[in-house]
C-alpha atoms as a PDB file:
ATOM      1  CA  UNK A   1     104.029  93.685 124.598  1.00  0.00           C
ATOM      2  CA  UNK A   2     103.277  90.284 122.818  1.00  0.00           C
ATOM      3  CA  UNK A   3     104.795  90.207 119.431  1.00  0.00           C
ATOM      4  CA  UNK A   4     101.878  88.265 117.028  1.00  0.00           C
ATOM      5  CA  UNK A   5     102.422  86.961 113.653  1.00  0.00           C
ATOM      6  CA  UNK A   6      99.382  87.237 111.328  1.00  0.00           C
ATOM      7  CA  UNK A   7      98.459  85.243 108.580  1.00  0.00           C
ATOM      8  CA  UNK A   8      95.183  85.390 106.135  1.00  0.00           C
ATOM      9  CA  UNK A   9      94.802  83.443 102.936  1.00  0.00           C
ATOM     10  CA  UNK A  10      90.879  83.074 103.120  1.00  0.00           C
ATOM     11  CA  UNK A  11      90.477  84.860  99.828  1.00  0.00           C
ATOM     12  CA  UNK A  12      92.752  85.908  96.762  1.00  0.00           C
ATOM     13  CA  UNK A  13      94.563  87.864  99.353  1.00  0.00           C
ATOM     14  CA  UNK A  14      97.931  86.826 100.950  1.00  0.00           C
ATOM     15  CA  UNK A  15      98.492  88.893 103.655  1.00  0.00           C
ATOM     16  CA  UNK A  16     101.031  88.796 106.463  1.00  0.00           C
ATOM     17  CA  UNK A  17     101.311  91.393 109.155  1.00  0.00           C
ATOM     18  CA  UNK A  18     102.939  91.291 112.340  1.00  0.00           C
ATOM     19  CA  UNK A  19     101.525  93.091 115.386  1.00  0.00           C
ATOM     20  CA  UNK A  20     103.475  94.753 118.560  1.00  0.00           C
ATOM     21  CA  UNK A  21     100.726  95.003 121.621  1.00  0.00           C
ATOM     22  CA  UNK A  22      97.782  95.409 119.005  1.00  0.00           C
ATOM     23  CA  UNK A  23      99.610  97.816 116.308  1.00  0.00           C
ATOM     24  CA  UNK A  24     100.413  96.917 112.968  1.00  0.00           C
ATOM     25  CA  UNK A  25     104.198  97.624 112.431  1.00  0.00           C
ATOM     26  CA  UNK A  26     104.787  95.346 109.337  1.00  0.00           C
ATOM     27  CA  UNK A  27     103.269  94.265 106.434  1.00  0.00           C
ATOM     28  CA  UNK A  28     103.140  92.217 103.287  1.00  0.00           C
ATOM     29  CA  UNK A  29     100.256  91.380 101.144  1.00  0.00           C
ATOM     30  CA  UNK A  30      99.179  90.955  97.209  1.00  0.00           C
ATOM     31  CA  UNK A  31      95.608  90.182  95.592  1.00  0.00           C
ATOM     32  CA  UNK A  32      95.867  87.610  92.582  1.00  0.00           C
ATOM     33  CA  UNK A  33      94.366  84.322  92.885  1.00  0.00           C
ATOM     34  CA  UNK A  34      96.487  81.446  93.506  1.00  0.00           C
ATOM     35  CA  UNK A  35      99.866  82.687  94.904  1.00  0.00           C
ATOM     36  CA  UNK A  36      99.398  81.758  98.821  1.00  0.00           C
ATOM     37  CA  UNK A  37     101.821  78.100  98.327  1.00  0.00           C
ATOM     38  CA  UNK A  38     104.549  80.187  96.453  1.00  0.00           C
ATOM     39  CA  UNK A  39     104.042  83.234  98.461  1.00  0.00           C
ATOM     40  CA  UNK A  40     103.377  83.055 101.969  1.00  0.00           C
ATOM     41  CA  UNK A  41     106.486  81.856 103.707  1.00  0.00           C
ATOM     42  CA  UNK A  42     108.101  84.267 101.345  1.00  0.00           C
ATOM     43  CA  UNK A  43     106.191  87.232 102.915  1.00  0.00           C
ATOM     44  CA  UNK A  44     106.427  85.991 106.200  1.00  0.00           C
ATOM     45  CA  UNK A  45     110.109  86.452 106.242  1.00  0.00           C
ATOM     46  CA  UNK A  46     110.321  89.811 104.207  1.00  0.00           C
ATOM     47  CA  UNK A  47     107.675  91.079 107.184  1.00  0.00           C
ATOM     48  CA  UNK A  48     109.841  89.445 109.996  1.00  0.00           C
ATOM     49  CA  UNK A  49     113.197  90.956 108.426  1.00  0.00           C
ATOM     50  CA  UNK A  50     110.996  94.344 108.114  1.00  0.00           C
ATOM     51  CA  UNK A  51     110.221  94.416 111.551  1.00  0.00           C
ATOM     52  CA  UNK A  52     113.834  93.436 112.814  1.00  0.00           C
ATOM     53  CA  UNK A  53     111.776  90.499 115.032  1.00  0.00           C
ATOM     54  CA  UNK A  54     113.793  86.774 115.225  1.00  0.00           C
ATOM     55  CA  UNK A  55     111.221  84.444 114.582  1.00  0.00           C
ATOM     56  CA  UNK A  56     111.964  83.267 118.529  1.00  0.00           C
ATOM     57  CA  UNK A  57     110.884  86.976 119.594  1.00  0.00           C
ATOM     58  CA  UNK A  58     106.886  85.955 118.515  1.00  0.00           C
ATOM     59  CA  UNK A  59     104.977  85.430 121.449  1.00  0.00           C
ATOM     60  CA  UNK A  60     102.087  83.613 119.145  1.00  0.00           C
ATOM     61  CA  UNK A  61     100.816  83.351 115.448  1.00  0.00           C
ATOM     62  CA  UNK A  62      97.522  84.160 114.132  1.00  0.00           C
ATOM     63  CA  UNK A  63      95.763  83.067 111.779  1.00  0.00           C
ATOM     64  CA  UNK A  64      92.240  83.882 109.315  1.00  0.00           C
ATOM     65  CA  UNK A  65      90.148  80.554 109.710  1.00  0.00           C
ATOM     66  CA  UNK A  66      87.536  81.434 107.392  1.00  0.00           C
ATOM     67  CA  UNK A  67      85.068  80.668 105.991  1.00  0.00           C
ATOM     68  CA  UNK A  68      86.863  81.378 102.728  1.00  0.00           C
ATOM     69  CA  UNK A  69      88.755  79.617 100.012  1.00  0.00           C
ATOM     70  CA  UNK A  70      89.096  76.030 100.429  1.00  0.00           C
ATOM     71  CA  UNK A  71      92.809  75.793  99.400  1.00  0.00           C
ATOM     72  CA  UNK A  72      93.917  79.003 101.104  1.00  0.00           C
ATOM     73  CA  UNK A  73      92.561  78.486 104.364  1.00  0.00           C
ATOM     74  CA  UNK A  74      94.424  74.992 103.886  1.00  0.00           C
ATOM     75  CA  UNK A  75      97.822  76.904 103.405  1.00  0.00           C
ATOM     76  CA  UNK A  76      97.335  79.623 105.748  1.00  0.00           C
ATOM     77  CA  UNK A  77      96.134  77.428 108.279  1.00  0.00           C
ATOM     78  CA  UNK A  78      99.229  74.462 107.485  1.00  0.00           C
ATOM     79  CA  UNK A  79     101.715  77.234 107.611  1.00  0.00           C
ATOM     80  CA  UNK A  80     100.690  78.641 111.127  1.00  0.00           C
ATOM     81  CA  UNK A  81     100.537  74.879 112.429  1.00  0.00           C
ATOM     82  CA  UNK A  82     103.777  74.415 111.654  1.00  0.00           C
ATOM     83  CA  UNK A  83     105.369  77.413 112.794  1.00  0.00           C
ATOM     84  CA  UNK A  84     103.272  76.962 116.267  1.00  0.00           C
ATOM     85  CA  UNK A  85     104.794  73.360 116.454  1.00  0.00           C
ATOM     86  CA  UNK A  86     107.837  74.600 115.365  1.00  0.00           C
ATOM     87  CA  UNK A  87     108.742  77.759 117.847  1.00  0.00           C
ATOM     88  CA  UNK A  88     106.308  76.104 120.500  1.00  0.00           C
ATOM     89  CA  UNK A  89     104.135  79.104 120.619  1.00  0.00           C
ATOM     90  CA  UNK A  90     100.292  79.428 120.906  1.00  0.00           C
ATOM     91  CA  UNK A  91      97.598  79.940 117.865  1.00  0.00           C
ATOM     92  CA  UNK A  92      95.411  82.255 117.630  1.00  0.00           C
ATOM     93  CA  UNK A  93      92.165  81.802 115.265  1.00  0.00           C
ATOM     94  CA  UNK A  94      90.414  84.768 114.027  1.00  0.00           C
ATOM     95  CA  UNK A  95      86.711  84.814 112.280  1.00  0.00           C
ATOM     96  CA  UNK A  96      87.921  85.630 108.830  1.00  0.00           C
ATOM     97  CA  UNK A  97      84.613  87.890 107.999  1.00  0.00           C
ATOM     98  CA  UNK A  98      84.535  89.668 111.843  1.00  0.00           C
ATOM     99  CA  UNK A  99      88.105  90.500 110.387  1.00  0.00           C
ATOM    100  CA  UNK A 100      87.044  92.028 107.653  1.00  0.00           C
ATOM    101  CA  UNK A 101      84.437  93.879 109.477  1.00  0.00           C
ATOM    102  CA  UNK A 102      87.092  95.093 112.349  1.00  0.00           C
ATOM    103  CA  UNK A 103      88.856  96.746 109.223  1.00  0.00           C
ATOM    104  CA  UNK A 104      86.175  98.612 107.903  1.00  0.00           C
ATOM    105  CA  UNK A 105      85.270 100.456 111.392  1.00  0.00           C
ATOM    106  CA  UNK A 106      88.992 100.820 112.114  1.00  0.00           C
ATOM    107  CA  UNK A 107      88.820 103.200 108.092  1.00  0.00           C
ATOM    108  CA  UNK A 108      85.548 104.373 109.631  1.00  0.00           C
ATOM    109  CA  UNK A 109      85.228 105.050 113.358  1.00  0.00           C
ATOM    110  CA  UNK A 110      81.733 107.506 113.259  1.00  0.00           C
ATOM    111  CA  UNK A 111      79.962 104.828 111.625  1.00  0.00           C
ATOM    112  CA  UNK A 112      77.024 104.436 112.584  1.00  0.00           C
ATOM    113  CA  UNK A 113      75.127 101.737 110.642  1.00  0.00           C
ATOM    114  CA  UNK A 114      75.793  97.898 110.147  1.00  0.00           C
ATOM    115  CA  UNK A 115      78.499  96.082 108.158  1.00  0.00           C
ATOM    116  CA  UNK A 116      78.049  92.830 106.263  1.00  0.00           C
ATOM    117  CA  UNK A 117      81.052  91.640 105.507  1.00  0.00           C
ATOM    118  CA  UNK A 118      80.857  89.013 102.226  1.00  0.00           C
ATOM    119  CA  UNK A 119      83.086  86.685 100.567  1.00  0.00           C
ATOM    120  CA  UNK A 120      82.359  85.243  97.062  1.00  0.00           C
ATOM    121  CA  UNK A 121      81.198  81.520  96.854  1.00  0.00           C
ATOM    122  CA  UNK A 122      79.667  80.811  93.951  1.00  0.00           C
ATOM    123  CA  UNK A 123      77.189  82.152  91.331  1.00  0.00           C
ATOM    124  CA  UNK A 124      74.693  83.991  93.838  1.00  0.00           C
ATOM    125  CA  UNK A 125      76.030  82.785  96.900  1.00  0.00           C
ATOM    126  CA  UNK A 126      78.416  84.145  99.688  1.00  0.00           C
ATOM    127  CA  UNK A 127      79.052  83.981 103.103  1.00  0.00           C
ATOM    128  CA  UNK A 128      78.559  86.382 105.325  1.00  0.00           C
ATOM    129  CA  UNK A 129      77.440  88.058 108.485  1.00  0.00           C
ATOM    130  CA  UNK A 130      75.871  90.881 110.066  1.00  0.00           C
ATOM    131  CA  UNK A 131      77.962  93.480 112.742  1.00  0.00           C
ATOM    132  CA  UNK A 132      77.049  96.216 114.302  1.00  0.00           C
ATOM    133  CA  UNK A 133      79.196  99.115 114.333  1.00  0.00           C
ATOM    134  CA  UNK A 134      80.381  98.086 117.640  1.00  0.00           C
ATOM    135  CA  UNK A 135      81.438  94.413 115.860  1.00  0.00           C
ATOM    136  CA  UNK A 136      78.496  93.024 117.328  1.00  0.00           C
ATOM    137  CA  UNK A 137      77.831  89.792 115.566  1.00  0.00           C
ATOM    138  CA  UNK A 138      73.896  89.766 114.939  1.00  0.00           C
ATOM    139  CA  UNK A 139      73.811  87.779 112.099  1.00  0.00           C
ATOM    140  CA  UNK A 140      75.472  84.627 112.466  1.00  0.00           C
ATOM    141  CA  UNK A 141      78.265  83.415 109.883  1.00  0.00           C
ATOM    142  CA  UNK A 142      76.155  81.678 106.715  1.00  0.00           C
ATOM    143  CA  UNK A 143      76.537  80.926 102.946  1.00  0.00           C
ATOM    144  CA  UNK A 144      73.429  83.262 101.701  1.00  0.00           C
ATOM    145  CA  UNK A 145      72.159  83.274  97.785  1.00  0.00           C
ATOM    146  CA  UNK A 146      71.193  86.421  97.773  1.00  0.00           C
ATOM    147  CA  UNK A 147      68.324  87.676  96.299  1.00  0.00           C
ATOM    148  CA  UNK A 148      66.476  90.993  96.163  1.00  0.00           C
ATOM    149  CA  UNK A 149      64.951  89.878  99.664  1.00  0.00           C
ATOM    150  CA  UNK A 150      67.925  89.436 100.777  1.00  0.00           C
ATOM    151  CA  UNK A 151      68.940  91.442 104.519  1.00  0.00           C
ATOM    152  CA  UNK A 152      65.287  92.980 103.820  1.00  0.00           C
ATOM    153  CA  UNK A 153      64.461  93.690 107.285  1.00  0.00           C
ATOM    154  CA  UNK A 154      68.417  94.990 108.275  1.00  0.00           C
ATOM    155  CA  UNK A 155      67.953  97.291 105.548  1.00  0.00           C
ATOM    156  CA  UNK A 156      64.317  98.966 105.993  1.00  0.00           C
ATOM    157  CA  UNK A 157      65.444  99.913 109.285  1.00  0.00           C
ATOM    158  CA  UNK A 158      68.855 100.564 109.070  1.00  0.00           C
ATOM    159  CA  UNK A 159      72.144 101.951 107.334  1.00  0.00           C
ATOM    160  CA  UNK A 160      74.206  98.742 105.874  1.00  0.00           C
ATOM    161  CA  UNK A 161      77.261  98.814 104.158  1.00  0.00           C
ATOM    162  CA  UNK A 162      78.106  95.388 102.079  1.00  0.00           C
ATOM    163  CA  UNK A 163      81.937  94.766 101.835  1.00  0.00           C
ATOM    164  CA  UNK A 164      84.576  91.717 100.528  1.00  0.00           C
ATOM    165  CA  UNK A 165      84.398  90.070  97.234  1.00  0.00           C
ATOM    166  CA  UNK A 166      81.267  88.789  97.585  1.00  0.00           C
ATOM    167  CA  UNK A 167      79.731  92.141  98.150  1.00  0.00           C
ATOM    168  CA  UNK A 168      80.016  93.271  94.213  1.00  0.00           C
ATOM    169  CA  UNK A 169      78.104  90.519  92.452  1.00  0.00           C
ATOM    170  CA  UNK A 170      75.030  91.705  94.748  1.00  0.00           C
ATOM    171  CA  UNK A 171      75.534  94.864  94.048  1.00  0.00           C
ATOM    172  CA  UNK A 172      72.974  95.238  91.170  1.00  0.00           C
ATOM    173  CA  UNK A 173      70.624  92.701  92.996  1.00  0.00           C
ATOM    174  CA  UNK A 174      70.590  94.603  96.810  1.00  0.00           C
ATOM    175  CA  UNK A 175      68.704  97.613  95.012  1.00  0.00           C
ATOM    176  CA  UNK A 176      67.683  99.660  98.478  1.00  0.00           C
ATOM    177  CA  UNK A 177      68.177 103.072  99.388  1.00  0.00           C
ATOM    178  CA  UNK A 178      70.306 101.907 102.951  1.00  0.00           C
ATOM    179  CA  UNK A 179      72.126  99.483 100.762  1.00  0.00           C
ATOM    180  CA  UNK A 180      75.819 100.998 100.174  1.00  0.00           C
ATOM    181  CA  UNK A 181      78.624  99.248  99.062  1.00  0.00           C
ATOM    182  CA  UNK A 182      82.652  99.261  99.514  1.00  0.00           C
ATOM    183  CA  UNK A 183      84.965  98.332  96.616  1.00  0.00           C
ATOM    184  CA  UNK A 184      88.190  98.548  99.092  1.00  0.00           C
ATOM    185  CA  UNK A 185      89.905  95.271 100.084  1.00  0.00           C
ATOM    186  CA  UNK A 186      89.448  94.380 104.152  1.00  0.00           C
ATOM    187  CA  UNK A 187      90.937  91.214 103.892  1.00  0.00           C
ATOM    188  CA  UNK A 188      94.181  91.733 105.298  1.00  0.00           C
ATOM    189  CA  UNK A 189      96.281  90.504 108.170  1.00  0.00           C
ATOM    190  CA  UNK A 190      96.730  94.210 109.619  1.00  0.00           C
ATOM    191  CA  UNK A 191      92.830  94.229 110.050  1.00  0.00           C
ATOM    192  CA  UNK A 192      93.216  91.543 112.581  1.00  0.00           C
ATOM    193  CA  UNK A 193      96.211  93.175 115.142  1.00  0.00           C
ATOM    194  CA  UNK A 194      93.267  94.290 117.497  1.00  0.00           C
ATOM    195  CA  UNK A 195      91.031  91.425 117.435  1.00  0.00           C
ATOM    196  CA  UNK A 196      94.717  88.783 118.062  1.00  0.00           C
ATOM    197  CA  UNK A 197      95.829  90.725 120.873  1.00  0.00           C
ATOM    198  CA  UNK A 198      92.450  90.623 122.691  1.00  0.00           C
ATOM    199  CA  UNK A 199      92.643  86.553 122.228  1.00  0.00           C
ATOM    200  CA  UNK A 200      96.195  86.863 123.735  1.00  0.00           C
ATOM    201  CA  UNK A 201      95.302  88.670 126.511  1.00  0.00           C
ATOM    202  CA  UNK A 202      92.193  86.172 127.335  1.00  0.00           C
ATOM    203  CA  UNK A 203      94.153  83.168 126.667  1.00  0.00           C
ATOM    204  CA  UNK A 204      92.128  82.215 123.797  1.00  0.00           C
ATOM    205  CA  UNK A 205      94.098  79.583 122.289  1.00  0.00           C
ATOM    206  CA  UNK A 206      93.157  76.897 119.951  1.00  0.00           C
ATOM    207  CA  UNK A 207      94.341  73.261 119.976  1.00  0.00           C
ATOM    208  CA  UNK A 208      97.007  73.101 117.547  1.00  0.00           C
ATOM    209  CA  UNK A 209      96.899  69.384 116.950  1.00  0.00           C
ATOM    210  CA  UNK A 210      93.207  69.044 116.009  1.00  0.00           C
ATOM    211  CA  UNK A 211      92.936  72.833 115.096  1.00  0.00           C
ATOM    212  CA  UNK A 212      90.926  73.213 111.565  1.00  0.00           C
ATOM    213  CA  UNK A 213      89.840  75.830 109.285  1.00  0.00           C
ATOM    214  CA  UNK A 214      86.125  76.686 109.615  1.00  0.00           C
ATOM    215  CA  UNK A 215      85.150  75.488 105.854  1.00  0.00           C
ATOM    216  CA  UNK A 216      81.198  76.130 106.499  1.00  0.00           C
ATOM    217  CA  UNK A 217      80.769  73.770 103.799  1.00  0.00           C
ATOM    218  CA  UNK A 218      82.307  71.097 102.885  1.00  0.00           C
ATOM    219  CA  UNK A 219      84.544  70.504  99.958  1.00  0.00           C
ATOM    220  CA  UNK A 220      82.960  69.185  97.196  1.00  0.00           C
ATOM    221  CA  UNK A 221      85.397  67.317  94.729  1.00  0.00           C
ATOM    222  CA  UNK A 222      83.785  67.280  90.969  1.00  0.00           C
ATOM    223  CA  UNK A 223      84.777  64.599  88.618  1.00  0.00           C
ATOM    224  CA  UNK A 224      86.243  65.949  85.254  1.00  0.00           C
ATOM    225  CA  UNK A 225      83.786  65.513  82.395  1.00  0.00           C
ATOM    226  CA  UNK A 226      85.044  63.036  79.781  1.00  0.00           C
ATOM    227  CA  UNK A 227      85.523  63.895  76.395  1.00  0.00           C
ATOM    228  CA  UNK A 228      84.272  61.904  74.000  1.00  0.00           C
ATOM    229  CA  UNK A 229      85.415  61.591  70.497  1.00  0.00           C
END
């Protein structure tokens, strides 16, 4: 009965959960952009005090590796380093959007269409990916500007529900009849209790030394416009 700390910071959500042999038993989360660095270790001890679980009782941490949020995958990610290095225990890295994904079904189990899971990037763009309702990956994790083409041929032949941040700027653009659309938050750390204990149970550990977030694209520093008098 593995006891799995789980962390996700990919978006404006900071979420901690901690899972007992795949089932959620604590949680702590809040949506607001840029709280995750005064915030997360914070929650991570209110859910570890909440669950009555020593921090030496965790049999592995898990963490969201996007894509995402430059800056909060860099926390989320740091954190879970250090308390892997820390208690010596194994990391676990979970797809941040098949997360999202996992969470919808879990709310829905007769589904019976597809799920794109999207998380904003900029102006038209997002990243996403296509499941199945059996989280079937058949779309591979991209950054997309979507357009009223857009997931054309998904659509014309089959149910697909658009979720995450990303989802509502296209929401006026993806003008389809199969094109339906979730307003409900999926980026949380209890959406990924399932998915960590199946990578515990296969031994599918990451590297913690050279272990990185998955960016998808890199980060792009701009230079501050100067003001001239």
């Amino acid at each position: 009965m593995p006891n799995i700390l789980q962390i996700e910071t990919a978006t404006a959500s900071c979420s901690v959960a901690l899972s007992v042999n795949g089932e959620t038993k604590s949680i702590k989360e809040e949506i607001a952009p840029n709280i995750h660095a005064a915030n997360l270790t914070l929650f991570i001890d209110e859910v570890m005090k909440s669950a009555n679980c020593s921090y030496a009782e965790l049999d592995a941490i898990a963490v969201s590796k996007g894509p995402g949020s430059y800056t909060g995958l860099r926390i989320g990610v740091s954190t879970a380093k250090g308390l892997c290095f820390a208690l010596d225990k194994p990391l676990i890295a979970i797809a941040t959007l098949e997360l999202m994904a996992a969470g919808f079904l879990m709310e829905n189990p007769n589904y019976g269409g597809l799920v794109c899971p999207m998380i904003d990037a900029r102006r038209m763009e997002v990243y996403t990916a296509v499941f199945t309702n059996k989280l079937q990956e058949i779309e591979v994790v991209n950054a997309k500007i979507v357009d009223d083409r857009s997931f054309i041929l998904e659509l014309d032949r089959h149910f697909v529900t658009f979720i995450g941040d990303g989802a509502a700027k296209c929401e006026t653009v993806l003008d389809h009849q199969n094109a339906h659309f979730s307003t409900k938050n999926f980026n949380s750390a209890a959406n990924m209790s399932k998915l960590a204990f199946e990578a515990y149970q296969s031994k599918k550990f990451e590297d913690v030394a050279y272990f990185e977030p998955f960016y998808l694209k890199d980060f792009v520093v701009t230079a501050p416009k100067i003001k001239t008098l």
